[in-house]
Protein backbone atom coordinates (compact mmCIF):
# COMPACT_ATOMS: atom_id res chain seq x y z
CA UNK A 1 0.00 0.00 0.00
CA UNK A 2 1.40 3.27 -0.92
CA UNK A 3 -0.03 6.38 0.14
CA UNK A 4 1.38 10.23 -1.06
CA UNK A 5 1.13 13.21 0.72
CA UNK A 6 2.61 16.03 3.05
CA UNK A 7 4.45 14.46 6.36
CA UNK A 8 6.85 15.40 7.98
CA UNK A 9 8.99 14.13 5.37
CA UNK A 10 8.50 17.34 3.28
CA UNK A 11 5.84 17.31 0.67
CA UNK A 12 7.23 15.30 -2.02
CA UNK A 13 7.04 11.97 -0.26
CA UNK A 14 5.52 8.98 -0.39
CA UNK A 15 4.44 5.97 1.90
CA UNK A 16 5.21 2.26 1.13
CA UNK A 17 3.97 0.20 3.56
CA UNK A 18 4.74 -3.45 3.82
CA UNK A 19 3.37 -6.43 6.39
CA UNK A 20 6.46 -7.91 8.20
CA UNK A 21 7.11 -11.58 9.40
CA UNK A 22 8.81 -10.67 13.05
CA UNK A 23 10.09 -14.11 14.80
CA UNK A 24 9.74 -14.14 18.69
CA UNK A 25 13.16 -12.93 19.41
CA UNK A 26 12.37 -10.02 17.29
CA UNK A 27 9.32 -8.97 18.42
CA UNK A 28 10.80 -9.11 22.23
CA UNK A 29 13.54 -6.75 20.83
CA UNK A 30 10.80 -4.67 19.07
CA UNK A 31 9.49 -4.52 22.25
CA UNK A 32 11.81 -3.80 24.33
CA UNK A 33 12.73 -1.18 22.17
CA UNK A 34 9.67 0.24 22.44
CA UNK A 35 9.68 0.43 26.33
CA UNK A 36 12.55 2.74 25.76
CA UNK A 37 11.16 4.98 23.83
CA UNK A 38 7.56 5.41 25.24
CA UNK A 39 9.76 5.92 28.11
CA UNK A 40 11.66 8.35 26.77
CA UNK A 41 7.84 10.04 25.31
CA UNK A 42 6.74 9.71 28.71
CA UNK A 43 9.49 11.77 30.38
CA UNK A 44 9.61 14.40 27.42
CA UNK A 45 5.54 14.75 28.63
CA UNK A 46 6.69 15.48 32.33
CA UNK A 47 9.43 18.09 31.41
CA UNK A 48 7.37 19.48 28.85
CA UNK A 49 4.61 20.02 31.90
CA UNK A 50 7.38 20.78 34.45
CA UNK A 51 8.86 24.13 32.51
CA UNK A 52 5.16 24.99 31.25
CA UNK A 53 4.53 26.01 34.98
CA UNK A 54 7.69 28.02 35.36
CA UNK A 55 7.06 29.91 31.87
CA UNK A 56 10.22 28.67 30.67
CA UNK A 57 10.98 26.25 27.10
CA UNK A 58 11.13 22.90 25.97
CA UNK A 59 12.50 22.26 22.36
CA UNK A 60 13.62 19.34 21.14
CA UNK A 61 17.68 20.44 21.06
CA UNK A 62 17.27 21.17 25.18
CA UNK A 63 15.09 17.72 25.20
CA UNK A 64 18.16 15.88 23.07
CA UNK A 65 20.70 17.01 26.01
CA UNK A 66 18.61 15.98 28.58
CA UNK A 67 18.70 12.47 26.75
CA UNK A 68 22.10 12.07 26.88
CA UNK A 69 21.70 12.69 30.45
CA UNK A 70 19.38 9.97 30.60
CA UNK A 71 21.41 7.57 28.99
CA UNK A 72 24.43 8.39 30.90
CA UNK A 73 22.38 7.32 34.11
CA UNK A 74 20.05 5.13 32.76
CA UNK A 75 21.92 1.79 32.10
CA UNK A 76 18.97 -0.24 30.81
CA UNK A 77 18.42 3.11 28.51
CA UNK A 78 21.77 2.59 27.24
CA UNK A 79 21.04 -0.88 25.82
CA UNK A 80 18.48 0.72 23.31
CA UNK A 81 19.66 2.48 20.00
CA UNK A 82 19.74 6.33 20.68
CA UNK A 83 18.16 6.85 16.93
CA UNK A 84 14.68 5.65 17.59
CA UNK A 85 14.87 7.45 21.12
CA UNK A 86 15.87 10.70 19.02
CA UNK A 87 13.32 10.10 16.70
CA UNK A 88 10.79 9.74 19.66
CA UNK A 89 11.85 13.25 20.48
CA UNK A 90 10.98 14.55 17.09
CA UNK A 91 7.51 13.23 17.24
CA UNK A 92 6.98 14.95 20.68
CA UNK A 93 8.34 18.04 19.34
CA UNK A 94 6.20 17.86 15.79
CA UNK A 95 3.03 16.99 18.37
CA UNK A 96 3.38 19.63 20.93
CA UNK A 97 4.35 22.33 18.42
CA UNK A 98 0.98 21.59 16.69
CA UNK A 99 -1.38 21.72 19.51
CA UNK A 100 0.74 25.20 20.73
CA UNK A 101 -0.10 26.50 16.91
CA UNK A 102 -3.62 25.57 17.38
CA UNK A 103 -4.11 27.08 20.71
CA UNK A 104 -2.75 30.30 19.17
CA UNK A 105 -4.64 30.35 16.32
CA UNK A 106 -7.92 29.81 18.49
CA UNK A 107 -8.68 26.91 16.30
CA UNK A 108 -12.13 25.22 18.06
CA UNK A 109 -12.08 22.65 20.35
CA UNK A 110 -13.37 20.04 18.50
CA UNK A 111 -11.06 20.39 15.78
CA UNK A 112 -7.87 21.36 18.07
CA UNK A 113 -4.81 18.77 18.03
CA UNK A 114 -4.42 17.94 21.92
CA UNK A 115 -1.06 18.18 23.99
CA UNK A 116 1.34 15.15 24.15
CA UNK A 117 -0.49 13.40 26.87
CA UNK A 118 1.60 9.82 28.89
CA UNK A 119 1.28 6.32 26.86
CA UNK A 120 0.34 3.48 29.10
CA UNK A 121 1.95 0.30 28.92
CA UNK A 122 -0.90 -1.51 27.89
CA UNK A 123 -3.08 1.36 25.70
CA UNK A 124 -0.08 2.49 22.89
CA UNK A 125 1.14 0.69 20.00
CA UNK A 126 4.61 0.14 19.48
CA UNK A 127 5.57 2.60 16.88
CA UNK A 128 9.63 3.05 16.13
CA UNK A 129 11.00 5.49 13.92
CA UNK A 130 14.28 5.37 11.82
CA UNK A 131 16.69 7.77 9.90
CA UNK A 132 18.52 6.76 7.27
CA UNK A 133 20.96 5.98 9.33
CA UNK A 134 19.18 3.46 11.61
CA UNK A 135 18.60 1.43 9.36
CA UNK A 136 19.41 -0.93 6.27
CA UNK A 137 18.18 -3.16 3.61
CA UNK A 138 20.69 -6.44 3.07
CA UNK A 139 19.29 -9.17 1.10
CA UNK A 140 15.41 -8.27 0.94
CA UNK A 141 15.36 -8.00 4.55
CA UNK A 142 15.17 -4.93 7.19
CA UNK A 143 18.27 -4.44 9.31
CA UNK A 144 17.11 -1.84 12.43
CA UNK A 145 19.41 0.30 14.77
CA UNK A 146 20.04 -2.63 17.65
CA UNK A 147 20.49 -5.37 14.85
CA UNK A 148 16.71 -6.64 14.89
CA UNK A 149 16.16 -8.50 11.63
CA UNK A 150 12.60 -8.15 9.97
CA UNK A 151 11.51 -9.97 6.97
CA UNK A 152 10.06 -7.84 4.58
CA UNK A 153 6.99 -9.14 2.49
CA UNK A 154 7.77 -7.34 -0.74
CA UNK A 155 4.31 -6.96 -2.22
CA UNK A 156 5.77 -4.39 -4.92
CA UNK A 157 9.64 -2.80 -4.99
CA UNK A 158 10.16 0.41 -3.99
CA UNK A 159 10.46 2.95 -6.45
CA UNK A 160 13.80 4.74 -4.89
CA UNK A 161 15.79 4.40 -1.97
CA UNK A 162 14.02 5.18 1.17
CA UNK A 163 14.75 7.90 3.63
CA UNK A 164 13.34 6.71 6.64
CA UNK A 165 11.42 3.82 7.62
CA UNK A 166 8.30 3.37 10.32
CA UNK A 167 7.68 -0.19 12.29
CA UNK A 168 4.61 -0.65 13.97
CA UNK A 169 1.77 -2.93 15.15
CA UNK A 170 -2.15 -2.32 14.58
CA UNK A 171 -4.30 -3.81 16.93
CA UNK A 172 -4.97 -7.26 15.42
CA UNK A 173 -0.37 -8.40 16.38
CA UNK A 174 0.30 -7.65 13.01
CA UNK A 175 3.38 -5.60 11.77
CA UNK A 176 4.62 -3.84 9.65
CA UNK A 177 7.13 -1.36 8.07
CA UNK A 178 6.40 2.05 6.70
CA UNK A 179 9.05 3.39 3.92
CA UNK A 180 9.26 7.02 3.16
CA UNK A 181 10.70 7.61 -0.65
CA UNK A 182 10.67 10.44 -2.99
CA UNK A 183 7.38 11.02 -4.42
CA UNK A 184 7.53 9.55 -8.09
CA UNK A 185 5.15 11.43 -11.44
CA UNK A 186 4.13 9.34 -13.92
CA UNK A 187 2.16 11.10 -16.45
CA UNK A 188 -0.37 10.12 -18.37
CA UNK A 189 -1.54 10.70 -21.60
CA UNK A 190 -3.64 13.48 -22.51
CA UNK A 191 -7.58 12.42 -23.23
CA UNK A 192 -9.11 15.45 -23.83
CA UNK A 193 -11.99 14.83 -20.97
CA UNK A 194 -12.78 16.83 -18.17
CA UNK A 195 -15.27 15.78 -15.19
CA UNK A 196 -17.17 17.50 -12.38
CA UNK A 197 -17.98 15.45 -9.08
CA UNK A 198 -20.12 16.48 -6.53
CA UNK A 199 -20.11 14.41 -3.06
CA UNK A 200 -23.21 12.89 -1.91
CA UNK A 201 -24.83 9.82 0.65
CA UNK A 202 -27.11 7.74 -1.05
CA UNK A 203 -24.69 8.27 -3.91
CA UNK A 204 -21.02 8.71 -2.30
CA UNK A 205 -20.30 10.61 -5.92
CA UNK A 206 -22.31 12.04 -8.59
CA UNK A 207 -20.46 12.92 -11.93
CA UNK A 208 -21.53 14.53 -15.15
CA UNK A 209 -21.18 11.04 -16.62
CA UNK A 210 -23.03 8.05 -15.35
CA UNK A 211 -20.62 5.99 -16.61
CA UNK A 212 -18.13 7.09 -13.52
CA UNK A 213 -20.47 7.52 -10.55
CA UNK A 214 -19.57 5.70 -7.29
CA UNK A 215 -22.57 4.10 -5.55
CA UNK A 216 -22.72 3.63 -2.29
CA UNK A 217 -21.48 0.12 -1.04
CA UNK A 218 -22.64 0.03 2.06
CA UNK A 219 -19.67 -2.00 3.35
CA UNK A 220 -20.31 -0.77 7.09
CA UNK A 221 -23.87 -1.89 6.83
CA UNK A 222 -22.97 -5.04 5.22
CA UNK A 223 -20.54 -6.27 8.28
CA UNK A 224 -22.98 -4.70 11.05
CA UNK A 225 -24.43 -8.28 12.11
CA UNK A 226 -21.33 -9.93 12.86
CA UNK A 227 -19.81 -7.00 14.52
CA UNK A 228 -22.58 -6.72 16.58
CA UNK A 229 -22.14 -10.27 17.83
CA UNK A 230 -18.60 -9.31 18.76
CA UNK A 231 -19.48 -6.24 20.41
CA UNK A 232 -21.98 -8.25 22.16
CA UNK A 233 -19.56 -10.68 23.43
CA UNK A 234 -17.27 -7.80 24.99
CA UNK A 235 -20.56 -6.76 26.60
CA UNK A 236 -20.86 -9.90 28.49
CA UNK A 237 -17.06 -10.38 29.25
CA UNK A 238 -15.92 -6.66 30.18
CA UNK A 239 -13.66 -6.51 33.51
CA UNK A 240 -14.54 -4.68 35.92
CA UNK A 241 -12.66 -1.43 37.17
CA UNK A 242 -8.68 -2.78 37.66
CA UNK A 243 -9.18 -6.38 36.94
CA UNK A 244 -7.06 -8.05 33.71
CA UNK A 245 -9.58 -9.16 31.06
CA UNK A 246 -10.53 -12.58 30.53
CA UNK A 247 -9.69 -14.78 26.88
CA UNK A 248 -13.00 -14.61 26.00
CA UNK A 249 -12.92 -10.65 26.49
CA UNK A 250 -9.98 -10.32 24.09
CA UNK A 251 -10.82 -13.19 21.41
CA UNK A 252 -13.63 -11.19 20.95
CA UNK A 253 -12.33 -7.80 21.53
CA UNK A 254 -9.46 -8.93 18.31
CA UNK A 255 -12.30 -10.45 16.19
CA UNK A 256 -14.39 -7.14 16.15
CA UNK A 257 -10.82 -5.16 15.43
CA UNK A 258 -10.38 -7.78 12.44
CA UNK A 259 -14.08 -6.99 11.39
CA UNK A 260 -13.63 -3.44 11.52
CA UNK A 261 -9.46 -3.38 9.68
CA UNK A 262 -11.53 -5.60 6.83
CA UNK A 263 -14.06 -2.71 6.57
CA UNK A 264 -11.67 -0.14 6.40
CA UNK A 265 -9.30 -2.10 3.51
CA UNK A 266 -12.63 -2.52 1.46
CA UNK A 267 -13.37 1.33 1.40
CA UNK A 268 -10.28 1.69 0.69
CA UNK A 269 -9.49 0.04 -1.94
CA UNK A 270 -12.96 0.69 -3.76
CA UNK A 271 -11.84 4.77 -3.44
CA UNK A 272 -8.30 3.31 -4.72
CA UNK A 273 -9.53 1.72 -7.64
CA UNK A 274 -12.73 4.94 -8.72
CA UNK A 275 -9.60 7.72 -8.42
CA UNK A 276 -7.69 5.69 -10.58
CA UNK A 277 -10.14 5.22 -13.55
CA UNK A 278 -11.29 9.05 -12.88
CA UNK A 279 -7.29 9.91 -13.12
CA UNK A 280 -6.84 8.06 -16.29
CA UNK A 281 -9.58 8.94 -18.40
CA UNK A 282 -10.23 12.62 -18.02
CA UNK A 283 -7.25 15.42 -18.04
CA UNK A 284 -8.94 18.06 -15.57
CA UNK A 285 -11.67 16.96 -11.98
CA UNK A 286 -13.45 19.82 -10.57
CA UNK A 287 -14.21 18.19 -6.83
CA UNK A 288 -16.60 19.70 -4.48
CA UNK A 289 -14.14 20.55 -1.49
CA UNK A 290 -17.18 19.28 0.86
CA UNK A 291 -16.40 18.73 4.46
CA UNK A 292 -18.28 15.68 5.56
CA UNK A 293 -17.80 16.46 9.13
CA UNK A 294 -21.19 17.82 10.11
CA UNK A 295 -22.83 15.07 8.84
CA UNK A 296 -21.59 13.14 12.32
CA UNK A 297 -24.30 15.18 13.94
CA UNK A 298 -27.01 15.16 11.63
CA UNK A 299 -29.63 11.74 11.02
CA UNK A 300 -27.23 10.40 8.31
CA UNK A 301 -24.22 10.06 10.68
CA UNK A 302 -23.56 6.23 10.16
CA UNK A 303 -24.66 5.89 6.57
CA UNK A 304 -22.17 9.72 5.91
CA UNK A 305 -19.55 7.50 7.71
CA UNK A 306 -20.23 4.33 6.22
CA UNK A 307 -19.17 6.09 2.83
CA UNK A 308 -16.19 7.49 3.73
CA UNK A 309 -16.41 10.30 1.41
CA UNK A 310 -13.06 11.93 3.29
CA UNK A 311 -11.04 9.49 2.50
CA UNK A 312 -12.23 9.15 -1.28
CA UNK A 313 -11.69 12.73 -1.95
CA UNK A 314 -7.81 12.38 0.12
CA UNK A 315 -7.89 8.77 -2.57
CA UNK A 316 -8.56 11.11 -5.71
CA UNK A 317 -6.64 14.17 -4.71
CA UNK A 318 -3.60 11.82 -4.14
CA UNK A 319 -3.87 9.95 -7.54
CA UNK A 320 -4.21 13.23 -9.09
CA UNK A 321 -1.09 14.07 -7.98
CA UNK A 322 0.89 11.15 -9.15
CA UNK A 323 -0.58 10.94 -12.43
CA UNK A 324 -0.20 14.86 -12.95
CA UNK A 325 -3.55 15.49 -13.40
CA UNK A 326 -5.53 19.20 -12.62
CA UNK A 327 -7.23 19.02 -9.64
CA UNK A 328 -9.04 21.81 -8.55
CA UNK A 329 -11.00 22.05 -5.46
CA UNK A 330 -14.23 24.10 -5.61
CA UNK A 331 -16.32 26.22 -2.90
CA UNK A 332 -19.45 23.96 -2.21
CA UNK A 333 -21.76 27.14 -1.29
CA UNK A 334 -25.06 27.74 -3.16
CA UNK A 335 -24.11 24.59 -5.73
CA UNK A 336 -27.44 23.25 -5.27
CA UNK A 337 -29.40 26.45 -6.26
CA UNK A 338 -27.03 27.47 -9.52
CA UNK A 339 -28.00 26.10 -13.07
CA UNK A 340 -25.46 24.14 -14.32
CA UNK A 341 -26.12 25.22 -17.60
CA UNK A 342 -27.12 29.04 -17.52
CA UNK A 343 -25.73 29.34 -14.39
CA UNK A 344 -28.93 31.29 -12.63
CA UNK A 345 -29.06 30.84 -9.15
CA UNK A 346 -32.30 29.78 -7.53
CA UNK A 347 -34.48 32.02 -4.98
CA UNK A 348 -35.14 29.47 -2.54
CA UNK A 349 -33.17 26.56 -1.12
CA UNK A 350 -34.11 23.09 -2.57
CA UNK A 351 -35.85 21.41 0.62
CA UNK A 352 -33.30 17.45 0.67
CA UNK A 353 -36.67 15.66 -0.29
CA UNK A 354 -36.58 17.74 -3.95
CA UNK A 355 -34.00 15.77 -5.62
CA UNK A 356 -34.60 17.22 -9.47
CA UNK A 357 -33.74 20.70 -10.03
CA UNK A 358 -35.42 22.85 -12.80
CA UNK A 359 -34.07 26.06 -13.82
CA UNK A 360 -36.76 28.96 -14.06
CA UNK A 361 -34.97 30.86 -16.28
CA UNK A 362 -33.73 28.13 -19.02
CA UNK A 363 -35.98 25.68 -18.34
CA UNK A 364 -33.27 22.31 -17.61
CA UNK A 365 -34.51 19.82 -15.34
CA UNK A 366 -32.00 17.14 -14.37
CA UNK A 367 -31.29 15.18 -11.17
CA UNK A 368 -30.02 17.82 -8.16
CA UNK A 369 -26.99 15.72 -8.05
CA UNK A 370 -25.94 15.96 -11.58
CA UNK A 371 -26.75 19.57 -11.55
CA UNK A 372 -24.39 20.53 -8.90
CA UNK A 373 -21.85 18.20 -10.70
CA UNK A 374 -22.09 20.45 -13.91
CA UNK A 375 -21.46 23.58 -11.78
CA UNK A 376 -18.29 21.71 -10.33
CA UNK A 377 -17.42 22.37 -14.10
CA UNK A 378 -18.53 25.98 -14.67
CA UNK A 379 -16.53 27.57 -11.33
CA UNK A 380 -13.74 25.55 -12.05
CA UNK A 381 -13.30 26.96 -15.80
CA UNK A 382 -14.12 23.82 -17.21
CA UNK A 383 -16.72 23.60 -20.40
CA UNK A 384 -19.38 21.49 -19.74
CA UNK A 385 -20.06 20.37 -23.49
CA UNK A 386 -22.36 17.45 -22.12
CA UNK A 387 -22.13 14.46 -20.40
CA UNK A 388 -18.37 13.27 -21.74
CA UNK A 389 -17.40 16.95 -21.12
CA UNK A 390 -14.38 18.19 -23.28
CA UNK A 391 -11.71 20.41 -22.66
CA UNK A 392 -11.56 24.22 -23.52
CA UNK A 393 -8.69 24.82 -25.80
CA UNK A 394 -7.03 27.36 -23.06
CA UNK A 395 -4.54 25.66 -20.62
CA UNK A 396 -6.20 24.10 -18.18
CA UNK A 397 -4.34 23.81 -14.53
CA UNK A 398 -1.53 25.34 -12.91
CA UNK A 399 -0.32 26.96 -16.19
CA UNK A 400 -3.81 28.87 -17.13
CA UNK A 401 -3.56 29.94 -12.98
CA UNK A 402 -0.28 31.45 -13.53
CA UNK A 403 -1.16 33.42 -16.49
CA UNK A 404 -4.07 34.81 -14.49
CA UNK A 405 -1.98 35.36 -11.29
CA UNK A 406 1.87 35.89 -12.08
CA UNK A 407 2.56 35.55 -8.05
CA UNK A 408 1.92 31.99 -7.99
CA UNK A 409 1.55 30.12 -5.03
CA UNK A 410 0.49 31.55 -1.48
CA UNK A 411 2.25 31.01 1.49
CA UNK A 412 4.80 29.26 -0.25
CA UNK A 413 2.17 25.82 -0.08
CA UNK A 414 1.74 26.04 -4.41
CA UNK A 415 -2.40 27.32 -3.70
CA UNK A 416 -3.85 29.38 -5.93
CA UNK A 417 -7.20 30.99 -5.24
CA UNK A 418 -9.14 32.90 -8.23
CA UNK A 419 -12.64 34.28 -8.33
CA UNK A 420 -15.43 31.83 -9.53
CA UNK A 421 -16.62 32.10 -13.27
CA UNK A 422 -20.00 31.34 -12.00
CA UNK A 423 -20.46 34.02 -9.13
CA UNK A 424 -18.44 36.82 -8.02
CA UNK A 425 -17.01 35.86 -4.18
CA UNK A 426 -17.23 32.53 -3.97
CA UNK A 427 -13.33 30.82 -4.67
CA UNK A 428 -11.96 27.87 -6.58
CA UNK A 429 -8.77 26.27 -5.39
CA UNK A 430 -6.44 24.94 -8.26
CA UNK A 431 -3.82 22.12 -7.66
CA UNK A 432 -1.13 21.50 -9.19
CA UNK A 433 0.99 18.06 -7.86
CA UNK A 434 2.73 19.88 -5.26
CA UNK A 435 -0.11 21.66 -3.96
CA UNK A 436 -2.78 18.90 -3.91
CA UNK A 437 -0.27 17.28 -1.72
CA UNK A 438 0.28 19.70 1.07
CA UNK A 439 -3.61 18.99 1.22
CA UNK A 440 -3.75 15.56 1.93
């Protein structure tokens, strides 16, 4: 599995992930390893608290000296490789500098990255990070800081040599490795075809061709039975307050985990496989940038979550960028009362129960989904010459941005904001590669 994106990495990254086969002496070393380091996170959290009172700093070079004190006492510390401990620094670092940013920024609660708080024992999963230097690959198989061999399951090769490498375990025992690598373009050939997508429910997306709408699956919905049994199980077996949990309680505590990592790989991998045949067959997508969010508090909470329409639109933003493709992101507002076609906007909001929309002043009546797909197209520039939607002879992407807007990018992130064609005030976001993946 391969994932591209911003990280800490820098923008131009990618993700390879691969499952590992650990033997037992291994995984104790993994282990072990980890202790060290959530022990290392765990102090970071009390110094970090400590100088908070007194008004005084905590950065990660004054938080590297104080682990070399730590070693220095700590014999057992010692035993451990300092470049995962260093690396445990880093995340602390990354993770309290975040939730400082959003504090500043007044960024709402419920949306606000929370302090570094302690990892119990029992709660966190071992995570271990490695530079370049902690790390090696000899014969197909993963060398780590503190010689722990892995054996890699090479489900594909890596496109370039990595930079940094991530082993972990999920909640089911399993692990695996996490390679970082230099994001890698390959183009594809031009088509001619542009598409608009609005996001939906019933329908997770609506196009302005039939032919490439994505239909709800219901995969949640599907599993629901059996997870309930499982969940029903824990019901029955759940410790009480300080005692260990029984077999029973954990057999069925791993089963429901299984159920739901199944779940997850199946949305997955149906948002995989739609972004790639969008990506290949059309040169331009104008995307609704919709925010599912809210729906978690409206009447279509599980069926919103059961589609997973966040991690579609991360799915086609990402395959956009590696197949250099023209994303551009477009303000949701008012898309259900515009025309698609003369683009006059409506008096009234539609009531949800309306779902055709007829334009008073041209007379089109089409589906309200497919209506707000073909004013994806208008505010993002595109033509909307019918359902299999060609391309306007003018550049379309980054280059046609630049020619409006000579300054580029904002904030150095490769954004570019322009009025709407369709309605003065409301913005359209254009990606190019780099942007779209300082998004995701």
């Amino acid at each position: 599995m391969a994932t591209q994106g911003s990280s800490e990495h820098g923008a131009g990254s990618a993700r390879y992930t691969y499952r590992l086969r650990v033997s037992t002496m291994a995984e104790r070393a993994l282990l072990a390893e980890w202790g060290r380091c959530r022990w290392v996170w765990n102090e970071c959290v009390a110094q970090s608290k400590a100088v908070y009172a007194t008004g005084d700093t905590c950065g990660p070079a004054k938080l590297d000296k104080m682990l070399t004190g730590w070693r220095a006492e700590q014999r057992w510390l010692r035993k451990g490789a300092s470049v995962p401990q260093q690396q445990t620094i880093r995340d602390f670092a990354r993770s309290r500098a975040r939730a400082i940013k959003d504090i500043a920024n007044r960024v709402p609660l419920h949306r606000r990255s929370g302090m570094p708080h302690f990892k119990k024992k029992n709660e966190a999963e071992p995570t271990l990070n490695y530079t370049r230097r902690g790390f090696r690959l000899t014969g197909g198989r993963l060398l780590v800081a503190g010689g722990i061999s892995l054996t890699v399951v090479w489900s594909r090769a890596l496109p370039a040599a990595p930079t940094s490498v991530r082993v972990h375990r999920d909640s089911l025992g399993h692990w695996y490795c996490s390679f970082v690598v230099p994001a890698q373009v390959e183009p594809l050939p031009a088509t001619g075809q542009v598409i608009g997508i609005d996001w939906g429910v019933s329908m997770i997306a609506t196009t302005t061709s039939d032919e490439y709408d994505l239909p709800h699956p219901q995969y949640g919905k599907k599993a629901q039975a059996e997870l309930s049994r499982y969940q029903r199980m824990m019901a029955r077996r759940k410790p009480s307050r300080g005692q260990r949990a029984s077999r029973g309680y954990l057999r069925a505590k791993k089963q429901a985990a299984k159920m739901h990592k199944r779940v997850a790989a199946q949305r997955r991998d149906t948002a995989r496989k739609w972004a790639k045949k969008i990506v290949r067959d059309h040169d331009a997508v104008a995307v609704e940038d919709f925010r599912p969010k809210f729906l978690a508090k409206s009447t279509m909470a599980r069926k919103a979550t059961d589609a997973a329409i966040g991690a579609t639109k991360t799915a086609l933003i990402e395959m956009g960028c590696k197949h250099s493709r023209a994303v551009r992101l477009v303000d949701p507002a008012y898309t259900t009362m515009d025309c698609g076609d003369c683009g006059t906007r409506a008096k009234h909001r539609l009531p949800l129960s309306e779902r055709t929309y007829t334009c008073t002043a041209c007379g089109v009546s089409r589906p309200r989904d497919k209506n707000s797909a073909h004013v994806m197209l208008v505010r993002a520039g595109l033509n909307p010459a019918g359902d299999d939607g060609v391309s306007p002879p003018a550049p379309v992407g980054q280059e046609a941005a630049r020619a409006r807007n000579p300054r580029g990018s904002h904030g150095g992130r490769g954004l570019i904001r322009e009025p709407s064609p369709a309605r003065e005030g409301s913005d359209q976001l254009t990606l190019s590669a780099a942007s779209a993946r300082a998004l995701t």
